[in-house]
N, C-alpha and C. Protein backbone atom coordinates (compact mmCIF):
# COMPACT_ATOMS: atom_id res chain seq x y z
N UNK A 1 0.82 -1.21 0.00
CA UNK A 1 0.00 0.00 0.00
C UNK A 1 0.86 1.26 0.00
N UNK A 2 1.89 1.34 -0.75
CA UNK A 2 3.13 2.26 -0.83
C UNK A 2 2.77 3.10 -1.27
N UNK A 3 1.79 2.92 -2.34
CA UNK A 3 0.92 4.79 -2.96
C UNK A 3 -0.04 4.85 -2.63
N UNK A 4 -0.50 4.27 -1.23
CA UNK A 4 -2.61 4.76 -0.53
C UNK A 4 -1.51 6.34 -0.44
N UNK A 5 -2.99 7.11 0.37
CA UNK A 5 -1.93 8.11 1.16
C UNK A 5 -4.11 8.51 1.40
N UNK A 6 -3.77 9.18 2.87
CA UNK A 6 -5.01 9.50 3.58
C UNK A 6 -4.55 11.43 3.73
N UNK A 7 -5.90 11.90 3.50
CA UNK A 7 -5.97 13.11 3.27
C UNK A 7 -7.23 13.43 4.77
N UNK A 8 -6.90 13.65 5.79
CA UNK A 8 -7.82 13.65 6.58
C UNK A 8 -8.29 15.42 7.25
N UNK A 9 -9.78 14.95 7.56
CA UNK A 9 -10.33 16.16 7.86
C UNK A 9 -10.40 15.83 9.68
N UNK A 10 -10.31 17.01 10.39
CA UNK A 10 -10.03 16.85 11.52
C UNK A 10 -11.61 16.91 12.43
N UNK A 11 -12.13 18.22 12.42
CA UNK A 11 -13.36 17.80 13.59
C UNK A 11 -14.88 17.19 12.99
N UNK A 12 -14.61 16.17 14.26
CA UNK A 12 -15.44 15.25 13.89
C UNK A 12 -15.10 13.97 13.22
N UNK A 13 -13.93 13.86 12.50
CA UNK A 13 -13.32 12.75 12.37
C UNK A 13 -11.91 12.19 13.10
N UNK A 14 -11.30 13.02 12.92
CA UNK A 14 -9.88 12.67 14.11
C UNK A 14 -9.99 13.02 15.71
N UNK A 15 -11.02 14.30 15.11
CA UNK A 15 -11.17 15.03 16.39
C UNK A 15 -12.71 15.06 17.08
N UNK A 16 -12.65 14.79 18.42
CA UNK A 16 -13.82 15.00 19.26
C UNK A 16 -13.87 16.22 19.76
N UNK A 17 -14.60 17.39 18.52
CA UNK A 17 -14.13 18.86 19.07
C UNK A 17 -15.03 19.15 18.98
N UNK A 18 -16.60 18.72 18.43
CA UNK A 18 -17.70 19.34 18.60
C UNK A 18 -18.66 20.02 19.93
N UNK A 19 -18.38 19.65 20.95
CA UNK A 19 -18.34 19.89 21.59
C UNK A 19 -17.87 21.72 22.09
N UNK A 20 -16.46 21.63 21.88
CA UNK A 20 -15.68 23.09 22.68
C UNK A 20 -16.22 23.91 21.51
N UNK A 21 -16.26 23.38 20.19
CA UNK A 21 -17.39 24.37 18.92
C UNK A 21 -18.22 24.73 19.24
N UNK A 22 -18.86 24.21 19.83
CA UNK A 22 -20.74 24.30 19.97
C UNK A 22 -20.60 25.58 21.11
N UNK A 23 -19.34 25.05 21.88
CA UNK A 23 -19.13 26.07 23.40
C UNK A 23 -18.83 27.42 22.90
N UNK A 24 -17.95 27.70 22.34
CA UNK A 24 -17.07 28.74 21.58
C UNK A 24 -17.85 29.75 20.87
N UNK A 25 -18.81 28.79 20.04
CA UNK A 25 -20.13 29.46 19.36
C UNK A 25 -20.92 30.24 20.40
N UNK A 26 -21.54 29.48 21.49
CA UNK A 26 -22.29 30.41 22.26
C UNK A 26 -21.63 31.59 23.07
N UNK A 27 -20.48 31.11 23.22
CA UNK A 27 -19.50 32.43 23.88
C UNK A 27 -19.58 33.34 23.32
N UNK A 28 -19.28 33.27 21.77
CA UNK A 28 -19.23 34.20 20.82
C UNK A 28 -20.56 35.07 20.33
N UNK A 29 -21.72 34.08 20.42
CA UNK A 29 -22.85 34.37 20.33
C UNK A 29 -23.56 35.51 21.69
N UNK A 30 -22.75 35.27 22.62
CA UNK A 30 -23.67 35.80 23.71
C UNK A 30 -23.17 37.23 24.38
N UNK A 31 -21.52 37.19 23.58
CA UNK A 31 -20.75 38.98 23.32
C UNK A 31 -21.69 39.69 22.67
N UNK A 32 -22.09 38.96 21.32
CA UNK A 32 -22.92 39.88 20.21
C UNK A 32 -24.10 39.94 20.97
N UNK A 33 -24.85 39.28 22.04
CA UNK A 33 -26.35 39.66 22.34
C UNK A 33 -26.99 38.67 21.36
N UNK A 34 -26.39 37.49 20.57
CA UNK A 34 -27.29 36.77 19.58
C UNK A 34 -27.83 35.68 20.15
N UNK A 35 -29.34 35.30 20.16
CA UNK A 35 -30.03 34.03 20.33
C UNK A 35 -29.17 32.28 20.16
N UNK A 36 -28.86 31.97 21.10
CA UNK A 36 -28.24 30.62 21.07
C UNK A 36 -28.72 29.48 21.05
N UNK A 37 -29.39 28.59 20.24
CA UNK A 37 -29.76 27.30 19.86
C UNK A 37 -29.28 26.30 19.15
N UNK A 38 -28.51 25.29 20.69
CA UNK A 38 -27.19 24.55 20.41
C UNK A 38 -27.58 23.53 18.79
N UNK A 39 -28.85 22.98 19.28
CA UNK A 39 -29.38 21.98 18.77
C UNK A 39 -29.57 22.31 17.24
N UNK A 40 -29.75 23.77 16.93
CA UNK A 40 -30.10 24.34 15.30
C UNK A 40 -28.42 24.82 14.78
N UNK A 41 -27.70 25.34 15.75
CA UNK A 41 -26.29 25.35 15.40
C UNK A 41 -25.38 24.31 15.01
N UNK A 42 -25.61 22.94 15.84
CA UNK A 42 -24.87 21.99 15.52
C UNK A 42 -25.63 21.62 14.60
N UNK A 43 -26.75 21.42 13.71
CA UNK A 43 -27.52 20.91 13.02
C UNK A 43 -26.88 21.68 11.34
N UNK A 44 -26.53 23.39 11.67
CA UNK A 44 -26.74 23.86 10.75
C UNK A 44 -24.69 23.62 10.39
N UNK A 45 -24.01 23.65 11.32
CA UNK A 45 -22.64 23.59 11.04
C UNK A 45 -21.99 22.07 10.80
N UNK A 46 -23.12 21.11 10.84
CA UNK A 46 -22.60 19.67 10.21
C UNK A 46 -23.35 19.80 9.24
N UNK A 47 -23.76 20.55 8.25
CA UNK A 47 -24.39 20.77 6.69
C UNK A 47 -23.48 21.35 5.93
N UNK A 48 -23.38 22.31 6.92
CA UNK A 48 -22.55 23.73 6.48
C UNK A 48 -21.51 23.82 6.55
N UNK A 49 -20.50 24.90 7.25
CA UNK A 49 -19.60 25.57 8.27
C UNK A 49 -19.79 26.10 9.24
N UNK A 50 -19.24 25.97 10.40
CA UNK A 50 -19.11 26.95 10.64
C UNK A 50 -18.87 28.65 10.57
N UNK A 51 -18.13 28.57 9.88
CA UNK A 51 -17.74 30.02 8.70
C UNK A 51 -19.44 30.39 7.90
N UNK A 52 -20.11 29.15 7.78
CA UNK A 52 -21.23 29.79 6.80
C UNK A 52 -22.12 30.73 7.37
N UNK A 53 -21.99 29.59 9.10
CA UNK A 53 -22.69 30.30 9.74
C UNK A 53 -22.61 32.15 10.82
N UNK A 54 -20.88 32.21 10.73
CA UNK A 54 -20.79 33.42 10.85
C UNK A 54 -21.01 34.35 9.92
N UNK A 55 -20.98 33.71 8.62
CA UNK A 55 -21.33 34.72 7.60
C UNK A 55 -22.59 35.53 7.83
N UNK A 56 -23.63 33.99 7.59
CA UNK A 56 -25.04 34.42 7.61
C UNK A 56 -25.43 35.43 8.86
N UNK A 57 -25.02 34.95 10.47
CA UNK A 57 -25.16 36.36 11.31
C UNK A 57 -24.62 37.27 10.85
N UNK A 58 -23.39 37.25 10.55
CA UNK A 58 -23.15 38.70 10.23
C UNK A 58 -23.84 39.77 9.74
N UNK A 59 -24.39 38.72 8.64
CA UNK A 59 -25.45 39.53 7.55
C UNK A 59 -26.79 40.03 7.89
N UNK A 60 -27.20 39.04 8.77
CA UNK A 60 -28.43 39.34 9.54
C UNK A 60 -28.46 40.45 10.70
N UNK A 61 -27.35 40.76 11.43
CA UNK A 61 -27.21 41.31 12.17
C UNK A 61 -26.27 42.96 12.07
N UNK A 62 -26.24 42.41 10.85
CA UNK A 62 -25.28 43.62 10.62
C UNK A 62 -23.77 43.98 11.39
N UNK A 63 -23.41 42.96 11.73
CA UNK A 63 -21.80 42.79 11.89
C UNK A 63 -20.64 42.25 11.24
N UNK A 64 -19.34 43.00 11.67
CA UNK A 64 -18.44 42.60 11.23
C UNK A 64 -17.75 40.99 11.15
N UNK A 65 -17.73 39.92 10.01
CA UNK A 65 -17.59 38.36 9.89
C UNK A 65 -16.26 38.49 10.77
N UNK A 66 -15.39 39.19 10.24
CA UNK A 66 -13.56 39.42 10.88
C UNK A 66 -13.77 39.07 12.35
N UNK A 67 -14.43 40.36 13.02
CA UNK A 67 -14.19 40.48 14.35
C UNK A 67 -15.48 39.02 15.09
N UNK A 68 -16.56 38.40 14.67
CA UNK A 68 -16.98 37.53 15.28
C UNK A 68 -15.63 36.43 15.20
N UNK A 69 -15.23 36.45 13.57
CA UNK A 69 -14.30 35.19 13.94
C UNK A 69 -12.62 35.46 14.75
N UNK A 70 -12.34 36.69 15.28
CA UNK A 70 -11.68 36.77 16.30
C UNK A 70 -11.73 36.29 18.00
N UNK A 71 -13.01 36.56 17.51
CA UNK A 71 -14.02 36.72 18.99
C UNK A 71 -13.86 34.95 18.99
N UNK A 72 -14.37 34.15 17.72
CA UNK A 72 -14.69 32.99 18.15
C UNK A 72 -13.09 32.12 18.47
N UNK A 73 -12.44 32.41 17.81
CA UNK A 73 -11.08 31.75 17.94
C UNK A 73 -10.38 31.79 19.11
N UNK A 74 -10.58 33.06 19.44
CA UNK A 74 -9.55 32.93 20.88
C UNK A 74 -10.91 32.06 21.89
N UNK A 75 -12.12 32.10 22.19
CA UNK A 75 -12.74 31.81 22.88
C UNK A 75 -12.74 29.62 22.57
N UNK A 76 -12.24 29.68 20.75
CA UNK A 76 -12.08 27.83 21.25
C UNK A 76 -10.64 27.80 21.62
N UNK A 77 -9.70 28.41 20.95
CA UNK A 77 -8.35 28.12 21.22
C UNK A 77 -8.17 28.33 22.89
N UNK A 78 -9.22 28.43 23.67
CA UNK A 78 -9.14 28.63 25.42
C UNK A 78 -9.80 26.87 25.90
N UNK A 79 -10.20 26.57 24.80
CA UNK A 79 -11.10 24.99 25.11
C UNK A 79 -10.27 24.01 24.19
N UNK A 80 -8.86 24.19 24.15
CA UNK A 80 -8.10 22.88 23.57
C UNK A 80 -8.53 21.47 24.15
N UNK A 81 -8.11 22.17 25.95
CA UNK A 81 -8.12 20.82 26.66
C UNK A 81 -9.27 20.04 26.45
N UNK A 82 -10.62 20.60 26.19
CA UNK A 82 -11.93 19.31 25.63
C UNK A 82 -11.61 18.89 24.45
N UNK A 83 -11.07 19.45 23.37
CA UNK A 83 -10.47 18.51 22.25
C UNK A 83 -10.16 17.03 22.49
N UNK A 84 -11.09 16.48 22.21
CA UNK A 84 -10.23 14.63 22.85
C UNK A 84 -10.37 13.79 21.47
N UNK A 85 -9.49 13.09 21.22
CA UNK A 85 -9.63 11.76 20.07
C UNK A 85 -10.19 10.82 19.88
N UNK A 86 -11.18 10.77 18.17
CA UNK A 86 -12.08 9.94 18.30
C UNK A 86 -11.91 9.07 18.90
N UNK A 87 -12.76 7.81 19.00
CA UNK A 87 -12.05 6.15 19.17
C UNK A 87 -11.03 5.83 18.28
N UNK A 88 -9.83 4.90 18.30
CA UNK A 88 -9.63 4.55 17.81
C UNK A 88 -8.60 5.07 16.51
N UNK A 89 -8.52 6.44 16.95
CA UNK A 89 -7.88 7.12 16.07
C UNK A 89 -6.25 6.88 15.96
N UNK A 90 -5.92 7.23 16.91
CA UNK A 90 -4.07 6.95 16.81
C UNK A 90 -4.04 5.22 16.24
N UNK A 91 -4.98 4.29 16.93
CA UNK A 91 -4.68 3.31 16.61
C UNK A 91 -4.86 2.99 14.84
N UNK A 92 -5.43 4.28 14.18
CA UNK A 92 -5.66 3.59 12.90
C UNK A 92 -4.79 4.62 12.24
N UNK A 93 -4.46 5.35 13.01
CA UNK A 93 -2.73 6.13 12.59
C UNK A 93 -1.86 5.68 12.48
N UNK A 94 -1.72 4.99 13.68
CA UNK A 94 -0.56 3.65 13.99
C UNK A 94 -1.01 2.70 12.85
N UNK A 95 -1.44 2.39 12.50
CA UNK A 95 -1.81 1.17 11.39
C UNK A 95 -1.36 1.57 10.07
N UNK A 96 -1.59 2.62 9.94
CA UNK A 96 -1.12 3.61 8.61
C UNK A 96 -0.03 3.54 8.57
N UNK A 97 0.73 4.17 9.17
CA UNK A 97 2.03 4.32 9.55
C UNK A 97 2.92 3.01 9.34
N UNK A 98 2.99 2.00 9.98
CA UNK A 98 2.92 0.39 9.68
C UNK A 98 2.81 0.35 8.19
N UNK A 99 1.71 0.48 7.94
CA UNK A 99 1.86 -0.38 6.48
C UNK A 99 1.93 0.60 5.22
N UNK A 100 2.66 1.70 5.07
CA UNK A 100 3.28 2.48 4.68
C UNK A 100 2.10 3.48 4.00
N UNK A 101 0.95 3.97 4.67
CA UNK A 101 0.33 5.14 4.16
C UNK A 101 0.68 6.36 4.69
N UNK A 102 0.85 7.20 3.52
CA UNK A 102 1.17 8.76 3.69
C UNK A 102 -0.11 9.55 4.46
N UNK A 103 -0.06 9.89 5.44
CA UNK A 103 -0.92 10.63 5.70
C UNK A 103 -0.72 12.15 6.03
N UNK A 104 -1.98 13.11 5.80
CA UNK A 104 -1.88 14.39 5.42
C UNK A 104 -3.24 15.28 5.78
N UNK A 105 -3.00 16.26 6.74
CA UNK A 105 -4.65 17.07 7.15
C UNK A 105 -4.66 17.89 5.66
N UNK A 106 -6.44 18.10 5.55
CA UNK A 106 -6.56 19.41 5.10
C UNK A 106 -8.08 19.99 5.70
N UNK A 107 -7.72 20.77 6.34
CA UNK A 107 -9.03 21.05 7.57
C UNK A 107 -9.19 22.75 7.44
N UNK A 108 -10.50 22.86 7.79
CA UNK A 108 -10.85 24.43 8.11
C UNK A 108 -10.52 25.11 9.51
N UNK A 109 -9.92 24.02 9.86
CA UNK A 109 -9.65 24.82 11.54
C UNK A 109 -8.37 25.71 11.06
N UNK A 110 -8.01 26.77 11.67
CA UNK A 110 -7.07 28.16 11.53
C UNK A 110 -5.82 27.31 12.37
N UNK A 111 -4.59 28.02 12.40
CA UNK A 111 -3.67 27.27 12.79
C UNK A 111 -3.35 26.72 14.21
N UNK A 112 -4.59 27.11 14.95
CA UNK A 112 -4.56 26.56 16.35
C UNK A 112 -4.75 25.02 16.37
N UNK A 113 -5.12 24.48 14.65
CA UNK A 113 -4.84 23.16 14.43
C UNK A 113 -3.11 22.64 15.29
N UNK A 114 -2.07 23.10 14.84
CA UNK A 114 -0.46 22.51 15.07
C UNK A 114 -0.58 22.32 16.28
N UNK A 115 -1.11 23.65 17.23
CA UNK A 115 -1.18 23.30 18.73
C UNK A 115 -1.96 22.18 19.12
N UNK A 116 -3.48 21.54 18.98
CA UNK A 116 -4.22 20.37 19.02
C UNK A 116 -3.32 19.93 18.79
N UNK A 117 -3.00 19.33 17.78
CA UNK A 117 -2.33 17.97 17.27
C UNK A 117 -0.65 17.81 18.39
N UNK A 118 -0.31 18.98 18.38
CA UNK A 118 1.08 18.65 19.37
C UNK A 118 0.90 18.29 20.51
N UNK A 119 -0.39 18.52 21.53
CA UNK A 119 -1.08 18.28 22.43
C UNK A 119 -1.46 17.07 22.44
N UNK A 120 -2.14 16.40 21.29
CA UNK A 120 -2.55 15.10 21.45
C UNK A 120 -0.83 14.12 21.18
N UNK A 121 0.05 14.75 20.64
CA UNK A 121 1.42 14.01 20.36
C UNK A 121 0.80 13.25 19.22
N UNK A 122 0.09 14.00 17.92
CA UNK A 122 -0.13 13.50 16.57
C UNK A 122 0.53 13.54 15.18
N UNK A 123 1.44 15.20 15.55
CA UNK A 123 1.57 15.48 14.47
C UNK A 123 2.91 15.03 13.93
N UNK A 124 3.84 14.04 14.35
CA UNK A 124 4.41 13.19 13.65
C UNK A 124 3.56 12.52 12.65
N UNK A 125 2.62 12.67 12.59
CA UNK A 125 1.96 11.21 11.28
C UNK A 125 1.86 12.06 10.68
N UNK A 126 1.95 13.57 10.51
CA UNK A 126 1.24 13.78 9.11
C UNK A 126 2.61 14.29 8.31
N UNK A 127 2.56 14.43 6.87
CA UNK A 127 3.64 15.37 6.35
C UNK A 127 3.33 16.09 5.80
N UNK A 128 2.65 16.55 5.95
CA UNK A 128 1.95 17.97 5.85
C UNK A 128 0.55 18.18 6.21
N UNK A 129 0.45 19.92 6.71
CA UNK A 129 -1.00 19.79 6.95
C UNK A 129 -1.17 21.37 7.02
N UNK A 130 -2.65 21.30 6.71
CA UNK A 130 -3.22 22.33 5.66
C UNK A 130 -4.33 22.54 6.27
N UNK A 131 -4.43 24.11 6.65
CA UNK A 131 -5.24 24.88 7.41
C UNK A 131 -5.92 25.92 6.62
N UNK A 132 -7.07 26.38 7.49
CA UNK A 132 -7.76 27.68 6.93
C UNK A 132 -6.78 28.75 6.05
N UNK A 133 -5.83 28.45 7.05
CA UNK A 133 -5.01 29.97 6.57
C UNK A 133 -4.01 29.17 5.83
N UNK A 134 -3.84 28.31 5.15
CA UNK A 134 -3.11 27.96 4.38
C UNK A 134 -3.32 28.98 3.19
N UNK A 135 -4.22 29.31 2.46
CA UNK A 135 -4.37 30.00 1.51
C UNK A 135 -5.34 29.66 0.30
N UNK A 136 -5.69 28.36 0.66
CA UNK A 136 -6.24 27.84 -0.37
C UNK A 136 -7.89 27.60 -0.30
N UNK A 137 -8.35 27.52 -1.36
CA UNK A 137 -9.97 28.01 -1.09
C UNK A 137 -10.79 26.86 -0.49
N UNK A 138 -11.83 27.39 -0.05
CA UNK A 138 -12.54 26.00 1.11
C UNK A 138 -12.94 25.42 0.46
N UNK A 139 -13.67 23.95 0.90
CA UNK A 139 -14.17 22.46 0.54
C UNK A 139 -15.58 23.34 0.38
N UNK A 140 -15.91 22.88 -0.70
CA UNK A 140 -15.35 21.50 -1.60
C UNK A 140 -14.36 21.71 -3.04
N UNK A 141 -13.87 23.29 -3.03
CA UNK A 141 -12.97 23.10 -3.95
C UNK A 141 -11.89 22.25 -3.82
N UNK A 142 -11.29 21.67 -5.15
CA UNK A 142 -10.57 21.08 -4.69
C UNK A 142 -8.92 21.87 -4.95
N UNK A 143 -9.01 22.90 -4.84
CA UNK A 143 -7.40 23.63 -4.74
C UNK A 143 -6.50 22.82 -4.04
N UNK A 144 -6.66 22.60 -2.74
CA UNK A 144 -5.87 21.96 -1.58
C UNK A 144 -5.72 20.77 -1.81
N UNK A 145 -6.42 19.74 -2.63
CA UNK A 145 -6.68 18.40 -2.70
C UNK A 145 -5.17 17.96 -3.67
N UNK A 146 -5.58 19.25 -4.76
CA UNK A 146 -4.79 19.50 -6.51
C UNK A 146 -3.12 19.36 -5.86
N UNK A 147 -3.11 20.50 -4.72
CA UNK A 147 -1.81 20.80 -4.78
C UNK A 147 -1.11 19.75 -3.97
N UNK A 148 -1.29 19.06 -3.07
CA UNK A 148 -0.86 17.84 -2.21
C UNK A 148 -0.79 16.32 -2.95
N UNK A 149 -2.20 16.24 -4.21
CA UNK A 149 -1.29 15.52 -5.39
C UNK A 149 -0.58 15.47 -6.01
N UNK A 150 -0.21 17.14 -6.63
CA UNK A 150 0.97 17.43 -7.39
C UNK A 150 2.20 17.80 -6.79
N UNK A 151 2.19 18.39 -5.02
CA UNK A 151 3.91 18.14 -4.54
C UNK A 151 4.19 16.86 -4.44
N UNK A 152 3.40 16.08 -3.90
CA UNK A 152 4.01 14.41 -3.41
C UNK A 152 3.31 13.58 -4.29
N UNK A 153 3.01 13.64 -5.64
CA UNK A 153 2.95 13.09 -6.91
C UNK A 153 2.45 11.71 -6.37
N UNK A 154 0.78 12.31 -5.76
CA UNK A 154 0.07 11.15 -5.18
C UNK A 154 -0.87 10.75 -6.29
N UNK A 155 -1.13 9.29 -6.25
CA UNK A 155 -2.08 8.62 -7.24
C UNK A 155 -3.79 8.91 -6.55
N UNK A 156 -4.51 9.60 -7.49
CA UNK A 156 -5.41 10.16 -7.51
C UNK A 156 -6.47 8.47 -7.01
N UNK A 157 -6.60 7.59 -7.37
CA UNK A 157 -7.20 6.48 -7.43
C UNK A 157 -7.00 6.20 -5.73
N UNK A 158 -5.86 6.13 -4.82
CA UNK A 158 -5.42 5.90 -4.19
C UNK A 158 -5.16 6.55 -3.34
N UNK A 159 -5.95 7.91 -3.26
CA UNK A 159 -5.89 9.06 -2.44
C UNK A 159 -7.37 9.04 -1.90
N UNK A 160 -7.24 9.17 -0.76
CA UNK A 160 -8.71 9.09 0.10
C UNK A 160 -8.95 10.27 0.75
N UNK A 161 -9.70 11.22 0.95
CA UNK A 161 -10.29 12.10 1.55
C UNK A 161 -11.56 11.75 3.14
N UNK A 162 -10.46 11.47 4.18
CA UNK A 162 -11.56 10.77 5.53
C UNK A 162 -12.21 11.96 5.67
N UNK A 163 -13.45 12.10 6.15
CA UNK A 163 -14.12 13.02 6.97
C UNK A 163 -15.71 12.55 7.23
N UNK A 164 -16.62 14.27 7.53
CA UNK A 164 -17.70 13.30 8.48
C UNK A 164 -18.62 13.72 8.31
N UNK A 165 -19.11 14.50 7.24
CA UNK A 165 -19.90 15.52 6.65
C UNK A 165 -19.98 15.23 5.04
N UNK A 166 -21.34 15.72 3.67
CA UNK A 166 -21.31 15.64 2.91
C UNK A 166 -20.55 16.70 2.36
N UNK A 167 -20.08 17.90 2.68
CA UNK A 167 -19.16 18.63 2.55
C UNK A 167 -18.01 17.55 1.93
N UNK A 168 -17.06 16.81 2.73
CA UNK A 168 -16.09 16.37 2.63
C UNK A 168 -16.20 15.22 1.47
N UNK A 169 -17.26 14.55 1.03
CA UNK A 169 -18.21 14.09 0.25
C UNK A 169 -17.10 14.51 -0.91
N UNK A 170 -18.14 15.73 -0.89
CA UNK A 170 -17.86 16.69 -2.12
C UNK A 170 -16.58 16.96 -3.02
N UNK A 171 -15.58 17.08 -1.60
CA UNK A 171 -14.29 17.98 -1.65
C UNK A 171 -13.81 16.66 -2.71
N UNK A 172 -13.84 15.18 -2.02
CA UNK A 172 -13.28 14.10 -2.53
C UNK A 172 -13.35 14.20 -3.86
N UNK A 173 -14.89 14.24 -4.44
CA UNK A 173 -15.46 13.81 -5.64
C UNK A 173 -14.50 15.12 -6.72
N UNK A 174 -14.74 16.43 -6.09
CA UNK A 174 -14.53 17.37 -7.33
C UNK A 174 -13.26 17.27 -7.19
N UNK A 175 -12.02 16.99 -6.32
CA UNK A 175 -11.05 16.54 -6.92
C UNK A 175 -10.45 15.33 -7.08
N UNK A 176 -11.29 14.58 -8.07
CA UNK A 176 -11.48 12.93 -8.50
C UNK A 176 -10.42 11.79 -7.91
N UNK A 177 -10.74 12.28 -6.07
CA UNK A 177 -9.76 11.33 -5.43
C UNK A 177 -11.00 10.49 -4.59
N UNK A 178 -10.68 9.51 -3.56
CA UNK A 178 -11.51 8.38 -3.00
C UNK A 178 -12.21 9.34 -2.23
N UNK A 179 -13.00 8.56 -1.31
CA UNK A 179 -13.57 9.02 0.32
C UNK A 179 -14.26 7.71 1.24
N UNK A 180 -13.29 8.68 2.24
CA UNK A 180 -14.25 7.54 3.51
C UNK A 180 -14.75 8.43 4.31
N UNK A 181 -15.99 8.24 4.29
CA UNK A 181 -16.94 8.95 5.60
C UNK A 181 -17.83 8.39 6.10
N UNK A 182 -18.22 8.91 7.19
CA UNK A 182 -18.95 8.21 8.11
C UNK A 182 -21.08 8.26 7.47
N UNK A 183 -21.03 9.18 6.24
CA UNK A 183 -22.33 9.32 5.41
C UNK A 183 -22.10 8.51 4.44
N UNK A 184 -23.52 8.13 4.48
CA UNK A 184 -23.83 7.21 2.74
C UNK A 184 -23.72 8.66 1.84
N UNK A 185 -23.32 8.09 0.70
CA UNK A 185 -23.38 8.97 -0.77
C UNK A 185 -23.62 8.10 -1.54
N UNK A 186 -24.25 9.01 -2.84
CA UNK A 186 -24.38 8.29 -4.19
C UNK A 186 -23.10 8.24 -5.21
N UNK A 187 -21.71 9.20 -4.13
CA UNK A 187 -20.89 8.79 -5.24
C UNK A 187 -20.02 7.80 -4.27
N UNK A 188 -20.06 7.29 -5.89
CA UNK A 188 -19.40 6.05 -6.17
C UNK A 188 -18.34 5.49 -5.53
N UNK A 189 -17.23 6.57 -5.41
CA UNK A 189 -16.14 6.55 -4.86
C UNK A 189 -15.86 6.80 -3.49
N UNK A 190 -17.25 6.62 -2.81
CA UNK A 190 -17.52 6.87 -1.24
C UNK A 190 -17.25 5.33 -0.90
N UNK A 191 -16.90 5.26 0.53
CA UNK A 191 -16.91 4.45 1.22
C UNK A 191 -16.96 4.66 2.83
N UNK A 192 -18.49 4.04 2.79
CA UNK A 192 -18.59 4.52 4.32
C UNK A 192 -18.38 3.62 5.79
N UNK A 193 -17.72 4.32 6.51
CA UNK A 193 -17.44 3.99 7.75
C UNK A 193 -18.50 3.91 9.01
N UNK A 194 -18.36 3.43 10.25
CA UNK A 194 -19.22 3.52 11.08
C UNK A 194 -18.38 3.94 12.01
N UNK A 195 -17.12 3.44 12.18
CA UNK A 195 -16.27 4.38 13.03
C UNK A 195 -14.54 4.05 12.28
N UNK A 196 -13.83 4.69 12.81
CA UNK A 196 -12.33 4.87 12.17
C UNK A 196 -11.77 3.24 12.19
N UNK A 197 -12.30 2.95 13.25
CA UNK A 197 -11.72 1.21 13.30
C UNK A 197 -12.21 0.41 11.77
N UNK A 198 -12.97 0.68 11.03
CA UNK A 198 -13.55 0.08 10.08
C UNK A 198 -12.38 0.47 8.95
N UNK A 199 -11.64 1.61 9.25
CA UNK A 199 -11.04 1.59 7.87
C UNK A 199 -9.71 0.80 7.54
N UNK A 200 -9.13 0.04 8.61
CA UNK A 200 -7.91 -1.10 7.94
C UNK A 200 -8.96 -1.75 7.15
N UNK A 201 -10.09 -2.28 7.23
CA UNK A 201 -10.77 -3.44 6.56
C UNK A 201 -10.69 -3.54 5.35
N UNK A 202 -11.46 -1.66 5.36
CA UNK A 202 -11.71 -1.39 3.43
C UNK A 202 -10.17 -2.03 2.48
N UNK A 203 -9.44 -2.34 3.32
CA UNK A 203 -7.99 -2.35 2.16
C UNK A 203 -7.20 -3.58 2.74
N UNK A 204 -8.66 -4.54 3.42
CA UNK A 204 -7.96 -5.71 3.67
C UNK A 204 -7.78 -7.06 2.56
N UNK A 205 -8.42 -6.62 1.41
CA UNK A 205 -8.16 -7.24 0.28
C UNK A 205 -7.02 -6.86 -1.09
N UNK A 206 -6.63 -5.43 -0.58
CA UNK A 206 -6.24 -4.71 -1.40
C UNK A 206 -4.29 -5.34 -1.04
């Protein structure tokens, strides 16, 4: 498995961060004076973004997107410590690692990602990893997908996109690499999980 290589999305799939999100949100929500409904927020930011959803207040409310997402960052980057790892995760890192898959983030979290991951003692597995502020445009384009095939001249067939949302779905399909997520899809090139432990299997024939 010398040319797999895993392209992974972090909350919600590596990461058990929904939670200090959901927290961070109402923090942020309750500076501005805005109505907080955990249950329609988490509903609307596993469709969406988060980001979509600061947009849309913004717009509604007539505030600045910049300064909510200042407001919201320092208020999660204060809730690292609830950041905790799915099940099973290092162990299917560790498995990777073993049987020679490249693995690689490309996530919307801003660079308070390096700190998580050094915290959990992760970011040896990846060789590279790719944040909001990397520069490159959000999922489901596939800019970020393009350029991590073409530095490390990864086989598109053999490139998997993990995550946990139809978002990530997406990102896979439009740049014509695999996916494993935890959603059914109609494309083709999905393969869905029930939890991270399921994915040595998919490539126990391979």
């Amino acid at each position: 498995m010398q040319k797999t290589a895993f392209i992974w999305d972090l909350d919600g799939t590596l990461l058990d961060s929904y939670e200090a999100i959901l927290s961070g949100i109402e923090e942020t929500f309750a500076q501005f004076s805005i109505p907080y409904d955990k249950e329609k927020v988490r509903e609307f930011i596993l469709k969406y973004s988060v980001q979509d959803l600061l947009v849309q207040v913004s717009e509604e409310r007539k505030l600045d997107v910049e300064v909510l997402n200042q407001v919201r960052a320092q208020s999660l980057a204060e809730k690292n410590a609830q950041v905790v790892l799915m099940p099973c995760a290092r162990e299917v890192l560790n498995w990777a690692d073993q049987v020679g898959i490249r693995n690689f983030v490309y996530t919307h979290k801003g660079d308070n990602t390096f700190t998580i991951l050094k915290d959990l003692g992760l970011e040896s597995y990846f060789t590279e990893i790719l944040t909001s502020q990397s520069g490159f445009e959000r999922k489901p384009h596939p800019e970020a997908a393009n350029y991590l095939l073409d530095k490390y001249q990864l086989d598109p067939e053999s490139t998997y996109y993990i995550g946990d949302r139809t978002l990530d779905v997406e990102f896979a399909q439009n740049s014509g690499i695999q996916s494993i997520n935890f959603l059914e899809s109609s494309f083709e090139g999905n393969h869905r999980i029930q939890e991270l432990a399921d994915i040595p299997h998919i490539f126990e024939s391979k």
